[in-house]
Structure formats: structure tokens, C-alpha cells
Protein backbone atom coordinates (compact mmCIF):
# COMPACT_ATOMS: atom_id res chain seq x y z
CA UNK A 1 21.78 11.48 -19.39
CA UNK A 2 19.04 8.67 -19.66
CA UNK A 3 17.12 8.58 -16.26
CA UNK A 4 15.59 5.30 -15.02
CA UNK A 5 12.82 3.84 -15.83
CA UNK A 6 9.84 4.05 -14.24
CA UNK A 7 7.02 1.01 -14.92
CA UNK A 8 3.98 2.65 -14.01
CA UNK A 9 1.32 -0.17 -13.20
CA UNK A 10 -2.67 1.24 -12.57
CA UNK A 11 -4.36 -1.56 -10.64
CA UNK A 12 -8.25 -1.42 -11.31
CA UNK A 13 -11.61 -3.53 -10.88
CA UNK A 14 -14.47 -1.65 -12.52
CA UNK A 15 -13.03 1.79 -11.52
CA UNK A 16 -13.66 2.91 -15.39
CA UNK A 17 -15.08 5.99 -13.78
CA UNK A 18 -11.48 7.11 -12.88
CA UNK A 19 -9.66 5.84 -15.52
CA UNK A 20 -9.26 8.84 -17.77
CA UNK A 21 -8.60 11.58 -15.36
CA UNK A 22 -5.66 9.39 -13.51
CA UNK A 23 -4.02 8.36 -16.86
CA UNK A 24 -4.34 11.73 -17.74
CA UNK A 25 -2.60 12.80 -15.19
CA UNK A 26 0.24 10.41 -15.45
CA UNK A 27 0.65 11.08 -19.42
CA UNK A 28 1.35 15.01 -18.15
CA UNK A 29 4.12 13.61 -15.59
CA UNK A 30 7.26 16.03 -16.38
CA UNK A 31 9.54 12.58 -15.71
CA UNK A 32 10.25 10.52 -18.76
CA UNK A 33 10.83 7.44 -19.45
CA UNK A 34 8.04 5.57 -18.36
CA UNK A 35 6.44 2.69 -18.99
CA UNK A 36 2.33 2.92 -18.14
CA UNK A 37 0.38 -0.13 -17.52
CA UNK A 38 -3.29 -1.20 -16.83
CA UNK A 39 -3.31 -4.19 -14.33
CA UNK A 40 -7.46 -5.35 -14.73
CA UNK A 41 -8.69 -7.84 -12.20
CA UNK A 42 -11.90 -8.81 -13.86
CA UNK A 43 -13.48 -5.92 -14.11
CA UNK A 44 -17.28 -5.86 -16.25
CA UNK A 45 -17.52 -1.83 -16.79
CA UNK A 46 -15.87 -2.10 -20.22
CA UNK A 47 -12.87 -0.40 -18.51
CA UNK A 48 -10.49 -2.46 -20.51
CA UNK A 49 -12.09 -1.83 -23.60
CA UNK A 50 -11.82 1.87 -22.60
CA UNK A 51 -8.38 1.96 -22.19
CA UNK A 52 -7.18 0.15 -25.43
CA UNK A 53 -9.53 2.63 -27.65
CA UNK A 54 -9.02 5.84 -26.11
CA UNK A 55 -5.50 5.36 -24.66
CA UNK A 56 -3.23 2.68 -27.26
CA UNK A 57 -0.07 3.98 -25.64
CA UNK A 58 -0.89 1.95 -22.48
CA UNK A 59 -0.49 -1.65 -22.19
CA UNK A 60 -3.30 -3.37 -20.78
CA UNK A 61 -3.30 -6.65 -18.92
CA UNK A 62 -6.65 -8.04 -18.61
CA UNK A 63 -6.66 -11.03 -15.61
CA UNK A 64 -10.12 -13.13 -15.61
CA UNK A 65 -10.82 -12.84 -12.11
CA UNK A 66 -10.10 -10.15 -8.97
CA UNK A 67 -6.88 -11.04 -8.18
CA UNK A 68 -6.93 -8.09 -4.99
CA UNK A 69 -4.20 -6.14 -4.30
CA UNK A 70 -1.75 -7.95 -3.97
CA UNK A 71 -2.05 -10.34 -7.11
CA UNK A 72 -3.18 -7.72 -9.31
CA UNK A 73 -0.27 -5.82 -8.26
CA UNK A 74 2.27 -8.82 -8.20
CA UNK A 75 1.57 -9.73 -11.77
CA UNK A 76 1.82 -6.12 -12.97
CA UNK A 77 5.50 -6.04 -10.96
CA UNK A 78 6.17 -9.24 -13.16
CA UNK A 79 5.28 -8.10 -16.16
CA UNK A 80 7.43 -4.91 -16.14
CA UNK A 81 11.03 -3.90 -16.06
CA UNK A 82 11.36 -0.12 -14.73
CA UNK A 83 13.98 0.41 -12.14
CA UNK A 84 11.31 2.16 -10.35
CA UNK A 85 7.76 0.65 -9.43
CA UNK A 86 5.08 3.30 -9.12
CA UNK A 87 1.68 1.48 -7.91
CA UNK A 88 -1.24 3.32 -8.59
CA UNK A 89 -4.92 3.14 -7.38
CA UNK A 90 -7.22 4.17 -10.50
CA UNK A 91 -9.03 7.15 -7.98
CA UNK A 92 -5.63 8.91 -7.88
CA UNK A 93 -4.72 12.09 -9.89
CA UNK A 94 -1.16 12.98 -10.10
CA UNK A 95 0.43 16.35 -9.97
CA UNK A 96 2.61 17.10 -12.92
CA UNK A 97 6.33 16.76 -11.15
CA UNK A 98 5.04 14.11 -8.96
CA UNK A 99 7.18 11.42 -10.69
CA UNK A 100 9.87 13.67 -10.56
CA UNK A 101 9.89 14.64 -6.62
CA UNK A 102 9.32 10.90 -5.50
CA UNK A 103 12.33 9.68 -7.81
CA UNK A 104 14.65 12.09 -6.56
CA UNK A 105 13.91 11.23 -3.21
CA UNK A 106 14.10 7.22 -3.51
CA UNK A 107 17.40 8.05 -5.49
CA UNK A 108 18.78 10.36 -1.90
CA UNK A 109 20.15 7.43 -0.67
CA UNK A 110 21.12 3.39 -1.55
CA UNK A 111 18.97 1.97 1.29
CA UNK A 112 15.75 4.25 0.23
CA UNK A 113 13.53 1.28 -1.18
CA UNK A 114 10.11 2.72 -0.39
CA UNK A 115 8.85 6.80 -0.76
CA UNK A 116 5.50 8.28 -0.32
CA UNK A 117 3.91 11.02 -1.40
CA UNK A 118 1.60 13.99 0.00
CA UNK A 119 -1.96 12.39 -1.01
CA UNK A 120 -5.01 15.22 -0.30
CA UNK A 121 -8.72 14.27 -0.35
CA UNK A 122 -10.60 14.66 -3.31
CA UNK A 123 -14.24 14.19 -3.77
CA UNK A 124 -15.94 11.82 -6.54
CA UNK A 125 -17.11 14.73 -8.93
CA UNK A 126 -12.69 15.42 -8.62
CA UNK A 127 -13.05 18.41 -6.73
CA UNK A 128 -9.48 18.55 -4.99
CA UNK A 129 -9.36 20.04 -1.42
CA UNK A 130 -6.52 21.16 1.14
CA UNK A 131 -7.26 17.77 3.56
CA UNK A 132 -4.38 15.26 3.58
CA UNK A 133 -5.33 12.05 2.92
CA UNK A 134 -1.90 10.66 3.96
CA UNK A 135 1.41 12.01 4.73
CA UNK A 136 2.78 8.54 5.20
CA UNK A 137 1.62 5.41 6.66
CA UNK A 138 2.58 4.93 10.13
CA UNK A 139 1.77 2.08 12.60
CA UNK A 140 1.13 1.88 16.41
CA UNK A 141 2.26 0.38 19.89
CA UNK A 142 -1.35 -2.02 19.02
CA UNK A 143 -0.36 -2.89 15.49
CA UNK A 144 -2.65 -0.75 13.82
CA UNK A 145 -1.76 1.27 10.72
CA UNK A 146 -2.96 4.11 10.26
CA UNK A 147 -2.11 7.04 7.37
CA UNK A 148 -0.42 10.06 8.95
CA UNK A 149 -2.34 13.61 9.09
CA UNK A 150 -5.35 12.04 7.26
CA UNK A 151 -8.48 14.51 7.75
CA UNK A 152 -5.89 17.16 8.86
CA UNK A 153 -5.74 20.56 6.28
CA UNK A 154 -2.28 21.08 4.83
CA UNK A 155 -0.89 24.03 6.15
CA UNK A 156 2.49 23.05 6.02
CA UNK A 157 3.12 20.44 9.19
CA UNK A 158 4.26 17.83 7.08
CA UNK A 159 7.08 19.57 4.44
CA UNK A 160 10.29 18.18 5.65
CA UNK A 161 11.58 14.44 4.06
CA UNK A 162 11.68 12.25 6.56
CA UNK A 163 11.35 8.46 7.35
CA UNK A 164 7.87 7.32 7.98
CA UNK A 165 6.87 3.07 8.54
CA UNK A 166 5.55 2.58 5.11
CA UNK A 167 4.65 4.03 1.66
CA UNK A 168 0.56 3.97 1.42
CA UNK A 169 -0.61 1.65 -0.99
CA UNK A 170 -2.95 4.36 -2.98
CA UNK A 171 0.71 5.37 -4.57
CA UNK A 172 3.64 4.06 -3.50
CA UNK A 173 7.20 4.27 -5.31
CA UNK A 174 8.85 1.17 -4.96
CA UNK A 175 12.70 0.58 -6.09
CA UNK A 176 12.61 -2.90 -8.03
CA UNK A 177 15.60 -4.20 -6.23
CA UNK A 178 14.06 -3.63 -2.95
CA UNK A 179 10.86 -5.38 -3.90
CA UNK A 180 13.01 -8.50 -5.41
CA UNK A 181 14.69 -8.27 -2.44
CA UNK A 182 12.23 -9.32 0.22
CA UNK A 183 9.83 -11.63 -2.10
CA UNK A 184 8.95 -14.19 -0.91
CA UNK A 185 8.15 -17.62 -3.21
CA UNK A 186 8.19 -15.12 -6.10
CA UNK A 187 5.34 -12.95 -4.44
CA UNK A 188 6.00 -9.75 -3.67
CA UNK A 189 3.18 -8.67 -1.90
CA UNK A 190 1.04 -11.70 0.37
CA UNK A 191 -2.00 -12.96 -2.01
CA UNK A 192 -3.04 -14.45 1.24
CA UNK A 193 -3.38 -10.96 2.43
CA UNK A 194 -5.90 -10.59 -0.96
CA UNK A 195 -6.42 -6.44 -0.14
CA UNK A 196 -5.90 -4.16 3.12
CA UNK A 197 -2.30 -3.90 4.90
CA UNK A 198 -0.41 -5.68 1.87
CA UNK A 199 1.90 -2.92 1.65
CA UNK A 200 2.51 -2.59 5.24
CA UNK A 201 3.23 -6.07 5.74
CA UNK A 202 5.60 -5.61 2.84
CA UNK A 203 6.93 -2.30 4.40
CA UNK A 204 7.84 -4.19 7.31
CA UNK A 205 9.76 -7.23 5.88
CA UNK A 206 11.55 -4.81 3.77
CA UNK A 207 12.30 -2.87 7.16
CA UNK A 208 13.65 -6.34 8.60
CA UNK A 209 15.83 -5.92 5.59
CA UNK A 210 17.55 -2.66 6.57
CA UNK A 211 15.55 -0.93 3.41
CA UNK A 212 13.86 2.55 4.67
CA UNK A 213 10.90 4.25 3.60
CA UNK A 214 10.65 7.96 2.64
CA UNK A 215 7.98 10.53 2.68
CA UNK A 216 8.51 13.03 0.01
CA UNK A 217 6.01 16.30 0.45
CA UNK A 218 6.81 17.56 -2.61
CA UNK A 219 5.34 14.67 -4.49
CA UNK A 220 1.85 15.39 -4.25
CA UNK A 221 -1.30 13.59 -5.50
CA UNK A 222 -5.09 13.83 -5.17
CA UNK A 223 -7.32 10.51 -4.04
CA UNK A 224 -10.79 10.00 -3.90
CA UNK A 225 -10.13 7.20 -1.10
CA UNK A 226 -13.09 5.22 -1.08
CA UNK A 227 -12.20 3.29 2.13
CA UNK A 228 -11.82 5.44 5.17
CA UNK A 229 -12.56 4.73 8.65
CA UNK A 230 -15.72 6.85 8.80
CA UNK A 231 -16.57 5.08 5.48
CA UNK A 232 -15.89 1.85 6.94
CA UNK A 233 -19.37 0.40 7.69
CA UNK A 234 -20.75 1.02 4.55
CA UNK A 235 -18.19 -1.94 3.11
CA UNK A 236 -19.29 -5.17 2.34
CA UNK A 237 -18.63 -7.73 5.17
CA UNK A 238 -15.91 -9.58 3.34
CA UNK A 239 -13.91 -6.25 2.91
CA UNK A 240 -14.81 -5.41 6.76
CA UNK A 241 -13.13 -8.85 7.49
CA UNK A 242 -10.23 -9.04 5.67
CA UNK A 243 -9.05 -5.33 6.74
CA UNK A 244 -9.94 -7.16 10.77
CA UNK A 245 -7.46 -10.07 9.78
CA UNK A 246 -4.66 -9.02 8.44
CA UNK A 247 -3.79 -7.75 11.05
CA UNK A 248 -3.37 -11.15 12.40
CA UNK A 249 -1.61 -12.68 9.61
CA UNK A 250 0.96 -9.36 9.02
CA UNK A 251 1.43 -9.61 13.14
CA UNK A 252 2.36 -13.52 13.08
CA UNK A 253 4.19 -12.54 9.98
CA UNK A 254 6.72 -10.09 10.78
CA UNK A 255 6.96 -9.11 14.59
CA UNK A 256 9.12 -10.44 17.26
CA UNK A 257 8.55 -12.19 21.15
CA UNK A 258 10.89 -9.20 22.21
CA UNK A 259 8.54 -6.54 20.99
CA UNK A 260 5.60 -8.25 21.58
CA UNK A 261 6.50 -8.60 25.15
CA UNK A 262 7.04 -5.11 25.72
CA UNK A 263 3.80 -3.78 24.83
CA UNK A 264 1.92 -6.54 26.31
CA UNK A 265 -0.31 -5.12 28.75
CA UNK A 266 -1.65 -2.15 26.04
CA UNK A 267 -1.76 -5.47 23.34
CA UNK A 268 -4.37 -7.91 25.51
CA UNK A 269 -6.42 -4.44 26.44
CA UNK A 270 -7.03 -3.69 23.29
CA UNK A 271 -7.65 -6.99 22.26
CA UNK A 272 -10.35 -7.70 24.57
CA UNK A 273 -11.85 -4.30 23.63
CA UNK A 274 -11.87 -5.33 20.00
CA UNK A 275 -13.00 -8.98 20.79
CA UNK A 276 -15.93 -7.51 23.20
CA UNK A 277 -16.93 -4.60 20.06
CA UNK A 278 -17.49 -7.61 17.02
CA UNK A 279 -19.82 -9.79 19.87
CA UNK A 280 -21.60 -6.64 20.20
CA UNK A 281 -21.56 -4.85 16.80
CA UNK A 282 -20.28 -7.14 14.08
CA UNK A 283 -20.48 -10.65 14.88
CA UNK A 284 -19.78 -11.37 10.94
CA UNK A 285 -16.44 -10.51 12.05
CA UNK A 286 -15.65 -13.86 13.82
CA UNK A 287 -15.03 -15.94 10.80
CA UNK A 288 -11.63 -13.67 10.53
CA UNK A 289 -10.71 -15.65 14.17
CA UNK A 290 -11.27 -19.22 12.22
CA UNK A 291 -9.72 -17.62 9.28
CA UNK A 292 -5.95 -16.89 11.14
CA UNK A 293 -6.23 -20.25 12.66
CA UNK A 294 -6.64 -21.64 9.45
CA UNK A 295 -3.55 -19.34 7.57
CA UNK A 296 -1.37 -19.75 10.73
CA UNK A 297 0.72 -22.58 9.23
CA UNK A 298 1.17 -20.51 5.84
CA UNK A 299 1.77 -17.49 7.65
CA UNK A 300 4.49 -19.32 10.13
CA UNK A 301 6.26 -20.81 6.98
CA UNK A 302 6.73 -16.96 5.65
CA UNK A 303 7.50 -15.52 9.49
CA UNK A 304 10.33 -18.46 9.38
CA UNK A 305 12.09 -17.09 5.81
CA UNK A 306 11.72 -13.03 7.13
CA UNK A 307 13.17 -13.73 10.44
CA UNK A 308 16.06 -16.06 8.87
CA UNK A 309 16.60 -13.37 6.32
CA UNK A 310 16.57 -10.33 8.30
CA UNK A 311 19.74 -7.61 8.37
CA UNK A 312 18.74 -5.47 11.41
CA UNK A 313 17.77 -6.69 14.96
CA UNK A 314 14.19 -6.54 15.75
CA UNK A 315 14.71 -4.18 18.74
CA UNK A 316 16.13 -1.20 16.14
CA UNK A 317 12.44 -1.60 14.79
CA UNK A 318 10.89 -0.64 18.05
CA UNK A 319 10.02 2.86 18.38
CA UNK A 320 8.09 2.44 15.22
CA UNK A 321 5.18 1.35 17.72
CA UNK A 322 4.24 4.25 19.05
């Protein structure tokens, strides 16, 4: 029996350091078919160069700017035809049956459009270690996502398939229907978003849509993770800014008055905590205020077709916020 295709699309921007040791590792996937291509947004390391000499199985699409995450990604989606999505960050190094575990999983059930992996740590020389990186992505009564068990050592607390908010964007399996699905205006992830929370704000429309995301432990992968929250202040100020507002825009997006309104009180706390931290510690962080203003009416059109399109009430969404 033929199984399904499975477009694998690699998403870098002068991450030719990684390059060989995660295509490697996706050549040596046990799964077959797949399809394996290099999205490049720009990049000036001679990674695309790399990649057509030393690896002419791979298609490579070479964009002229940095599209971020999400247009990288959304052109890649476009330009393949697998049944199966798997979105891959170039620091990621998969385990042979990976493929395999995460496919079996998303194919468990019809409304299974989303299934993450067990990602560990691994440092930049690739020395692999026992620390989850993320068992999931989950999100919180203050609209903060945040990856499940990350720092934590593996010893077995997260072995059991179960739902979790969202797949994390390092290497999510997506099922193609799902992500045609919930586009919106042909994009599947938000290029306003650019990078940081795209895939939970995609998570969470495809929630609306009575579409469920899976963690699958078996699945396991090893990521360098460049972006952490103890790495955070070593990130340019744009990167610092955008990962601050999207949190805004996926909020406007995609929640509801109802939910909102119940966690209120904990909401305006923490706002005024986080308002009262960038006056004191990272006043470069106030353009992202200007910057929500300025998206709100792009943001409001999108919250208009999600809430007109949804399947499920908002309240069955609610003890997500924990």
C-alpha cells in the first residue's frame, strides 16, 4: 500500500551551518514517500549553493528577500503537494522513525490536523542532551505561549499522546487539508505576524475550526533553539519586538469578549506589569504599542472571517488558558 505523501519544506536564512546534519537526518527518515524542500529567504552564506551541489535530490527555492516565518513557510506550503506538511527549522535533527511516529498519530483520527513531536536541547557543536525543548506548545490564562516541559530532563513525564494547544513551530506536522482549511486570503500562516507565534495563531484558528492538535512522544527530534527566554536579550530589538506584539495582533485575532471577560482581572495585572517592565528595561519596546494600533484594522478584517467561520463555540476553547 502507497502511504501519503509527505512534502517536507526546511525553512532557512543563512543557517548553512545546519544544513547538512538536518537534511541528513531527514534523508535517513524510515517513512517514504517524501518530498524534501529548501525554502531560502535571502540568505548570503552560500547555503543555497550548498544545497544544490552537495544534496541534488532536494529542491531548492531561493526567495530574494527574508520573507520570516510565515512567508517563507507559506510559499514552501504552495509550492508542494504532500498530504502531510512537515515544517522544519534548519537547527533540527530528526530521529530516524520520526516521520513515521508523527504520521501515525495525525492519521489516529479525522479531526487530528496538527501533531508535535518530543524536541530535546541540543547544543551548537550537536551534542544532543536529555532536556526537552518542547513537549508541545501550550498557552496561558495571560495569552502567553509557552513550550511545555522546556528545560525539564526527560524521564518519562511526557509519554502518553495527548492533546496539547499547538504544534511548535521548530517541527510541526501539519495535515494539508487542515491548513487549506483555515487560510485566510490564500495565507496560511499571518505575514503580518513576519516570525514568533505564527503557528500559534494558526493553532488557534484551526482550533476555532474544531481541528485538534496532537503531541506524539514517540516522534522525537533534537534542536539547537536559538531563541529561548534566557537567550532572549541577546536578540536584536526588532526580533525582541515582534515576539512583544504578536501577542497583540494573535489576541485581537482569534479570542472572544466571553473569554476575555473571564480572566480580566489576571489580564490588566499583567498588563500593567509588562507595560511598567519596557518603561523601565526596554523602552525600544514601545514602537510594538504604535505598531498594533497601526495593524488593528488588518487584524479586525481577519478576526471578522475566523469568528464567521468558526465550528465550535468559543467557551469549549476555555480551559486552554490555564
Amino acid at each position: 500500500m502507497t502511504l501519503p505523501l509527505v512534502s517536507v519544506n526546511i525553512l532557512a536564512f543563512n543557517h548553512r551551518q545546519y544544513l547538512a546534519q538536518c537534511l541528513d537526518s531527514v534523508l535517513a527518515q524510515t517513512y517514504a514517500p517524501l518530498e524534501i524542500t529548501l525554502v531560502d529567504n535571502g540568505s548570503t552564506d552560500g547555503a543555497v549553493e550548498f544545497v544544490r551541489q552537495a544534496y541534488p535530490q532536494v529542491r531548492v527555492i531561493a526567495n530574494d528577500r527574508n520573507l520570516g516565518y510565515s512567508g517563507g513557510h507559506n510559499v514552501g506550503i504552495r509550492a508542494t503537494v504532500g498530504e502531510y506538511v512537515l515544517l522544519l527549522n534548519p537547527d533540527v535533527y530528526l530521529t530516524p522513525t520520526f516521520v513515521a511516529e508523527a504520521v501515525r498519530v495525525l492519521e489516529s483520527a479525522a479531526d487530528v490536523g496538527m501533531v508535535t513531536g518530543k524536541l530535546l536541547l541540543m547544543d551548537e557543536a550537536g551534542n544532543v542532551t536529555s532536556r526537552i525543548d518542547a513537549a508541545g506548545t501550550m498557552i496561558d490564562r495571560y495569552r502567553r505561549n509557552y513550550e511545555r516541559g522546556h528545560g525539564e530532563d526527560d524521564v518519562g513525564q511526557y509519554e502518553r499522546v495527548e492533546p496539547v494547544f499547538a504544534a511548535f513551530g521548530a517541527a510541526p506536522l501539519y495535515r494539508r487539508a487542515m491548513l487549506e482549511d483555515v487560510q485566510i486570503a490564500g495565507e496560511v500562516f499571518d505575514q503580518d505576524l513576519f516570525t514568533y507565534r505564527e503557528e500559534v495563531d494558526l493553532a488557534w484558528r484551526a482550533q476555532a475550526r474544531g481541528w485538534c492538535c496532537l503531541y506524539a512522544p514517540a516522534a522525537v527530534a533534537y534542536h539547537v533553539h536559538a531563541y529561548r527566554p534566557a537567550s532572549r536579550r541577546n536578540c536584536p530589538p526588532w526580533q525582541r519586538r515582534l515576539q512583544f506584539r504578536n501577542r497583540y495582533l494573535m489576541v485581537i485575532k482569534n479570542d472572544t469578549a466571553g473569554n476575555l471577560l473571564r480572566h480580566l482581572p489576571f489580564l490588566l495585572a499583567y498588563e500593567l506589569a509588562a507595560l511598567g517592565y519596557v518603561l523601565l528595561f526596554e523602552p525600544e519596546l514601545l514602537k510594538a504599542y504604535l505598531e498594533v494600533l497601526q495593524l488593528w484594522p488588518r487584524m479586525w478584517r481577519k478576526r471578522c472571517w475566523i469568528q464567521a467561520n468558526r465550528t465550535i463555540p468559543a467557551a469549549a476553547l476555555y480551559h486552554w488558558f490555564r
